[in-house]
C-alpha atoms as a PDB file:
ATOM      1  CA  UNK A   1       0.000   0.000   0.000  1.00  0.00           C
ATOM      2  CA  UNK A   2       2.970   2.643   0.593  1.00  0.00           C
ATOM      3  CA  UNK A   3       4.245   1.669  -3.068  1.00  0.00           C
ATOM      4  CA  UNK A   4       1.453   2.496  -4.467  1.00  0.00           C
ATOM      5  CA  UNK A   5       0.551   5.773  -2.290  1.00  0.00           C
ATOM      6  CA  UNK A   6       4.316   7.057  -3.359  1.00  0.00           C
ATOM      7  CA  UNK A   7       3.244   6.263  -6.519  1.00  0.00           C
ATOM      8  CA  UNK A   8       0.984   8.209  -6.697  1.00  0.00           C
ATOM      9  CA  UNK A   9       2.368  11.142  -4.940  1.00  0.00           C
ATOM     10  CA  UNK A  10       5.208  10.788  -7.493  1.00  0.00           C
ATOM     11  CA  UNK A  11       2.716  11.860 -10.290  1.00  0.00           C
ATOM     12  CA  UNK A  12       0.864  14.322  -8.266  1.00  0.00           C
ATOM     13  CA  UNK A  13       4.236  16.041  -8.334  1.00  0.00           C
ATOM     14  CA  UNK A  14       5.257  16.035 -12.082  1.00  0.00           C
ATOM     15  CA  UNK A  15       1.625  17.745 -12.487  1.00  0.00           C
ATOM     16  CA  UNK A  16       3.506  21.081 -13.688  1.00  0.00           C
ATOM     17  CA  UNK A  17       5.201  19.350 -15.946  1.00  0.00           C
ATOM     18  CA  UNK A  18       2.598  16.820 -17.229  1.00  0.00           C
ATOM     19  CA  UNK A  19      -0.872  18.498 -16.300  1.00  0.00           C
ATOM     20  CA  UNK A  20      -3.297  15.319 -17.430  1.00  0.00           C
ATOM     21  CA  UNK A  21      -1.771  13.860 -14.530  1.00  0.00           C
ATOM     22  CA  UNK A  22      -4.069  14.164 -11.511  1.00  0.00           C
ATOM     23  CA  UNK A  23      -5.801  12.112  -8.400  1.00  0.00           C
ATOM     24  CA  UNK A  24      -7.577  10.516 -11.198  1.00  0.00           C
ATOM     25  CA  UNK A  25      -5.321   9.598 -13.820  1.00  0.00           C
ATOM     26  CA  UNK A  26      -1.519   8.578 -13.677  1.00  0.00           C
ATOM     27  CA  UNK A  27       0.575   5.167 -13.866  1.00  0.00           C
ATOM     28  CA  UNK A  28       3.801   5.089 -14.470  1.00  0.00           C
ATOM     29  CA  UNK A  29       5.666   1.580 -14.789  1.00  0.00           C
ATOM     30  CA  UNK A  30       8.894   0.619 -17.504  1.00  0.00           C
ATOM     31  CA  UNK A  31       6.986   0.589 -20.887  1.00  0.00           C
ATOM     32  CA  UNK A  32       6.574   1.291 -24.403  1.00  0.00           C
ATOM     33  CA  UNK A  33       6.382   5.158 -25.198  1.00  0.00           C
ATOM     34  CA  UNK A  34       6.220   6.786 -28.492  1.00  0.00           C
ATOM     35  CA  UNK A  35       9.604   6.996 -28.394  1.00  0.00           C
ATOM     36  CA  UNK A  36      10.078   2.983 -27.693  1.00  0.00           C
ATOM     37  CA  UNK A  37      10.688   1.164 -24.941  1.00  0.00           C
ATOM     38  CA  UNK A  38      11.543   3.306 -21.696  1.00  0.00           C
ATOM     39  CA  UNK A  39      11.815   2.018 -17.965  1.00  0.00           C
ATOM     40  CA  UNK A  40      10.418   5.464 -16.447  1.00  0.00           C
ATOM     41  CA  UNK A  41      10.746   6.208 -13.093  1.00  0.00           C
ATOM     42  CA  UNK A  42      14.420   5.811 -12.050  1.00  0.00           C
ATOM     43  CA  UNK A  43      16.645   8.715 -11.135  1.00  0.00           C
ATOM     44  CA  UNK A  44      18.830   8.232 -14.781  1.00  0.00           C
ATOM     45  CA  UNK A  45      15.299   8.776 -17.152  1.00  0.00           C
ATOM     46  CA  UNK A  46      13.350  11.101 -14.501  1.00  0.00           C
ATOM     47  CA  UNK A  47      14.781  14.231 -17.450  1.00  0.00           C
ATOM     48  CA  UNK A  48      13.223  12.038 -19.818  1.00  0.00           C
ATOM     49  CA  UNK A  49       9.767  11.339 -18.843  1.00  0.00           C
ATOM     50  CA  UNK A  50       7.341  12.390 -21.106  1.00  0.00           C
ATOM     51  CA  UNK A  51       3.488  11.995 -19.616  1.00  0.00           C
ATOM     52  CA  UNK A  52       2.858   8.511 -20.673  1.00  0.00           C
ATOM     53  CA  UNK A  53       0.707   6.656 -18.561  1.00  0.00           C
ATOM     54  CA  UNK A  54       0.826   3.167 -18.277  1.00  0.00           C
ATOM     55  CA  UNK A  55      -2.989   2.039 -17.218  1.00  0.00           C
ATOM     56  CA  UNK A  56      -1.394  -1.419 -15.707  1.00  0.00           C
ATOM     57  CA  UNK A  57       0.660   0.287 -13.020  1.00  0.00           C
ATOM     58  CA  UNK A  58      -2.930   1.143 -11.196  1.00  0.00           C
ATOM     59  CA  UNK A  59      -3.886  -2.454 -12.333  1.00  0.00           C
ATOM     60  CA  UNK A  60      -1.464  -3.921 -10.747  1.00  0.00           C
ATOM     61  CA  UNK A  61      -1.839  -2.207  -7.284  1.00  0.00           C
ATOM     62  CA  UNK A  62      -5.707  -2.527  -7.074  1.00  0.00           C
ATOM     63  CA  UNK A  63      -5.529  -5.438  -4.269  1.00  0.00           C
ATOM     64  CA  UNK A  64      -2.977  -2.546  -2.173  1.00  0.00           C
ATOM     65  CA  UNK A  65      -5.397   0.813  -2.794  1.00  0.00           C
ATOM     66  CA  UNK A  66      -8.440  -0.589  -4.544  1.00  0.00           C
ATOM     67  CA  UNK A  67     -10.908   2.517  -4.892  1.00  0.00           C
ATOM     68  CA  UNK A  68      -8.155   4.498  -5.971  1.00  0.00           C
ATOM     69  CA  UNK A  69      -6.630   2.053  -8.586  1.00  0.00           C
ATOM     70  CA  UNK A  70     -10.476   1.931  -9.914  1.00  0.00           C
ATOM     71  CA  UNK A  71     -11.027   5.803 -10.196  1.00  0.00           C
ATOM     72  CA  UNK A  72      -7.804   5.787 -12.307  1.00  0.00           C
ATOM     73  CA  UNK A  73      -9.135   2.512 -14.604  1.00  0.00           C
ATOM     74  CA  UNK A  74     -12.260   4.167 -14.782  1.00  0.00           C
ATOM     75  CA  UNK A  75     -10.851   7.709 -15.820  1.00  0.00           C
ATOM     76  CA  UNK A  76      -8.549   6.163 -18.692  1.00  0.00           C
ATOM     77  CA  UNK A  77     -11.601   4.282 -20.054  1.00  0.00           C
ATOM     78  CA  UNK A  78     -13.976   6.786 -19.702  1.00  0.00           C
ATOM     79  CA  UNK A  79     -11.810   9.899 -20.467  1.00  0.00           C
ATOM     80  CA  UNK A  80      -9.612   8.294 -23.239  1.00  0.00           C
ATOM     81  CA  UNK A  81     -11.743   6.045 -24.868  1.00  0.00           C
ATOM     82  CA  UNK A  82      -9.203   4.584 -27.522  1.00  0.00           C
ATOM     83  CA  UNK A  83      -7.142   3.229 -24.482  1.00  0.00           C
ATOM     84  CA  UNK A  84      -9.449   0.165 -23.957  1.00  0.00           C
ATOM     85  CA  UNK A  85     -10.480  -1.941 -26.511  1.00  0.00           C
ATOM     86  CA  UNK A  86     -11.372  -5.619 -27.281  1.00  0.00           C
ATOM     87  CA  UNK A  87      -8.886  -6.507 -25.338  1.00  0.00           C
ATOM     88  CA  UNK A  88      -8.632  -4.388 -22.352  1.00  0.00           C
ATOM     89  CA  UNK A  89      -6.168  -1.542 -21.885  1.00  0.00           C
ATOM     90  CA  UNK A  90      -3.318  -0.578 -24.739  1.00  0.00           C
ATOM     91  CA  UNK A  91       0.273  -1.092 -22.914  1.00  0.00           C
ATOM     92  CA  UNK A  92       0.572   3.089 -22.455  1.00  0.00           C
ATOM     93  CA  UNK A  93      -1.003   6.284 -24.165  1.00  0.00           C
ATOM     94  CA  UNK A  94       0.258   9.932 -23.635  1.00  0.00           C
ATOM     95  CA  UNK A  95      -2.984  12.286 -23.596  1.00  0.00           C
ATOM     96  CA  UNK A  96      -0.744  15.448 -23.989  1.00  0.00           C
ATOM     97  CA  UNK A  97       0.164  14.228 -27.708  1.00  0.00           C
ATOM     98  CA  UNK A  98      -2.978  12.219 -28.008  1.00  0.00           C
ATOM     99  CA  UNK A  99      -0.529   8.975 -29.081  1.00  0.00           C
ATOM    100  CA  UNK A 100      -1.817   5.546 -28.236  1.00  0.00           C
ATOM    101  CA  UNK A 101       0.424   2.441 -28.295  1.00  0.00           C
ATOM    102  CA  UNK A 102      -0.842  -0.108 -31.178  1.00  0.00           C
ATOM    103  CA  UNK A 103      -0.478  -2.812 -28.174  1.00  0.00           C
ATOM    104  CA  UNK A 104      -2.159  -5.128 -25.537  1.00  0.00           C
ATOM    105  CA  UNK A 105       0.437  -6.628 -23.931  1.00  0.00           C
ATOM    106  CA  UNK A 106      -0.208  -9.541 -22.182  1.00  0.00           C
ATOM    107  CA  UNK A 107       1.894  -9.194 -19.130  1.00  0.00           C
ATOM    108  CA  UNK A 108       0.491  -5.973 -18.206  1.00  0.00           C
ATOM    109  CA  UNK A 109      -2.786  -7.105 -18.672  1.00  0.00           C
ATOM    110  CA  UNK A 110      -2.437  -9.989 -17.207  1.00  0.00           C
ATOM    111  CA  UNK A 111      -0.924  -7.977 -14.030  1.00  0.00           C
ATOM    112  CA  UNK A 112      -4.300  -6.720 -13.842  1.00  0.00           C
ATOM    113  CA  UNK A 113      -6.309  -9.537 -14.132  1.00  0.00           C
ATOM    114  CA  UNK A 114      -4.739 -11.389 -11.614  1.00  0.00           C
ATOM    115  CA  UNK A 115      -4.452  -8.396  -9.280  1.00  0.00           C
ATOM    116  CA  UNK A 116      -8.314  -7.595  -9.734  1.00  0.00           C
ATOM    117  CA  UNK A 117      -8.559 -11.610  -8.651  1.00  0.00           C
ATOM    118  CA  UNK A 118      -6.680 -10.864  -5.819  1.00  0.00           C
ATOM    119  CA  UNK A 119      -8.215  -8.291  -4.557  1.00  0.00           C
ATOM    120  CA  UNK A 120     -11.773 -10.310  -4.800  1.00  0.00           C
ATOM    121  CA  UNK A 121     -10.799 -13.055  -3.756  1.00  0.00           C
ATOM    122  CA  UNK A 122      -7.159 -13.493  -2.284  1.00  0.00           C
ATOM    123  CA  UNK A 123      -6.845 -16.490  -4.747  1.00  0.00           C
ATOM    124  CA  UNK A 124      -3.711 -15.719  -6.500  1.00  0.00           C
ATOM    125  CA  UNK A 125      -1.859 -14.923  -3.109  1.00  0.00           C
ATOM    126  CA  UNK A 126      -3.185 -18.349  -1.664  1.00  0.00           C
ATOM    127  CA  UNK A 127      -1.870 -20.046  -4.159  1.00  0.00           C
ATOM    128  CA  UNK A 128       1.514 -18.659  -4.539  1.00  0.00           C
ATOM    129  CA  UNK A 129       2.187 -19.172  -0.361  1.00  0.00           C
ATOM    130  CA  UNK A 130       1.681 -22.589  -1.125  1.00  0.00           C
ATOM    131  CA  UNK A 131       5.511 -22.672  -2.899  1.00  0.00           C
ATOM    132  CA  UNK A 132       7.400 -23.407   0.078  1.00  0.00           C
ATOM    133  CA  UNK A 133      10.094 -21.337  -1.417  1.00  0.00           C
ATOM    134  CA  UNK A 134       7.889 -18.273  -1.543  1.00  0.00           C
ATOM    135  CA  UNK A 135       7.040 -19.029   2.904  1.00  0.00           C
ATOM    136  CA  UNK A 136      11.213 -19.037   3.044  1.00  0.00           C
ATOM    137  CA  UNK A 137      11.803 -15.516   1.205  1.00  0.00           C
ATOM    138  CA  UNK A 138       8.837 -13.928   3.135  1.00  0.00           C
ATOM    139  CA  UNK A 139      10.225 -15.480   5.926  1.00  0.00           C
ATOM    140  CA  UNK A 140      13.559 -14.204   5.561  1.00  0.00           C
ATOM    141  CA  UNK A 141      12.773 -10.877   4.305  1.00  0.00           C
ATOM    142  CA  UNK A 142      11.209 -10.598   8.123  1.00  0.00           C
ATOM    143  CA  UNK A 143       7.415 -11.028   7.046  1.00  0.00           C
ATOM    144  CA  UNK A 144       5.319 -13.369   9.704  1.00  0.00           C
ATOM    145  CA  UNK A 145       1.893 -15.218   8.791  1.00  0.00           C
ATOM    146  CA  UNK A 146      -0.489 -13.082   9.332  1.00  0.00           C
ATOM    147  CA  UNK A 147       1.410  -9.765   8.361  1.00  0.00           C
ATOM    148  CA  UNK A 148       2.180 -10.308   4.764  1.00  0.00           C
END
């Protein structure tokens, strides 16, 4: 849940620079731009960020801040209507240059599938503490049953 609050807080403050950005629509996340492939985010491309917005990055978080992951899903779909399709959600669009990636990509849709299952139903987290090397790592990395 802090990931994703920073997250968000990290767009609310590039709203100077990229004003579509707002409580209502952001998501950044390494992904295709128009200028090709770009892992945003870092300290070495922050200069080089240019108001994409990457609908799987709220997608993924829904289980962690679920009415605020929505209101962003719903905003893209409602607000930028070529940014779902058959498919679900295009890998990234940039509303200041009204440019739309050409692509579904399955991995970021399928983050958000599996999160939105998550969050309903705690299913995909079930399952994957069932790998008894995923109970060591928690374990190690200090996390207790109960507080994961």
């Amino acid at each position: 849940m802090k990931a994703t609050q920073a997250h968000k807080l990290f767009c609310l403050s590039l709203r100077e620079q990229f004003p579509d950005y707002d409580e209502h629509l952001r998501g950044i996340t390494a992904s295709d731009s128009r200028s090709g492939y770009r892992a945003w985010g870092s300290p070495k491309t922050l200069r080089k960020m240019d108001g994409t917005v990457a609908p799987c990055a709220a997608g993924g978080s829904l289980p962690f801040a679920y009415d605020d992951c929505v209101e962003v899903l719903r905003t893209v779909r409602e607000r930028y209507p070529r940014a779902c399709g058959r498919y679900g959600f295009v890998d990234t669009f940039n509303p200041l240059v009204n440019w739309y990636d050409p692509y579904v990509i399955g991995i970021d849709v399928g983050i958000t599938m599996l999160m939105a299952e998550n969050q309903r139903t705690g299913f995909v987290w079930h399952t994957f503490m069932k790998n008894n090397e995923a109970q060591l790592g928690m374990q190690r990395a200090g996390f207790h049953e109960g507080h994961a």
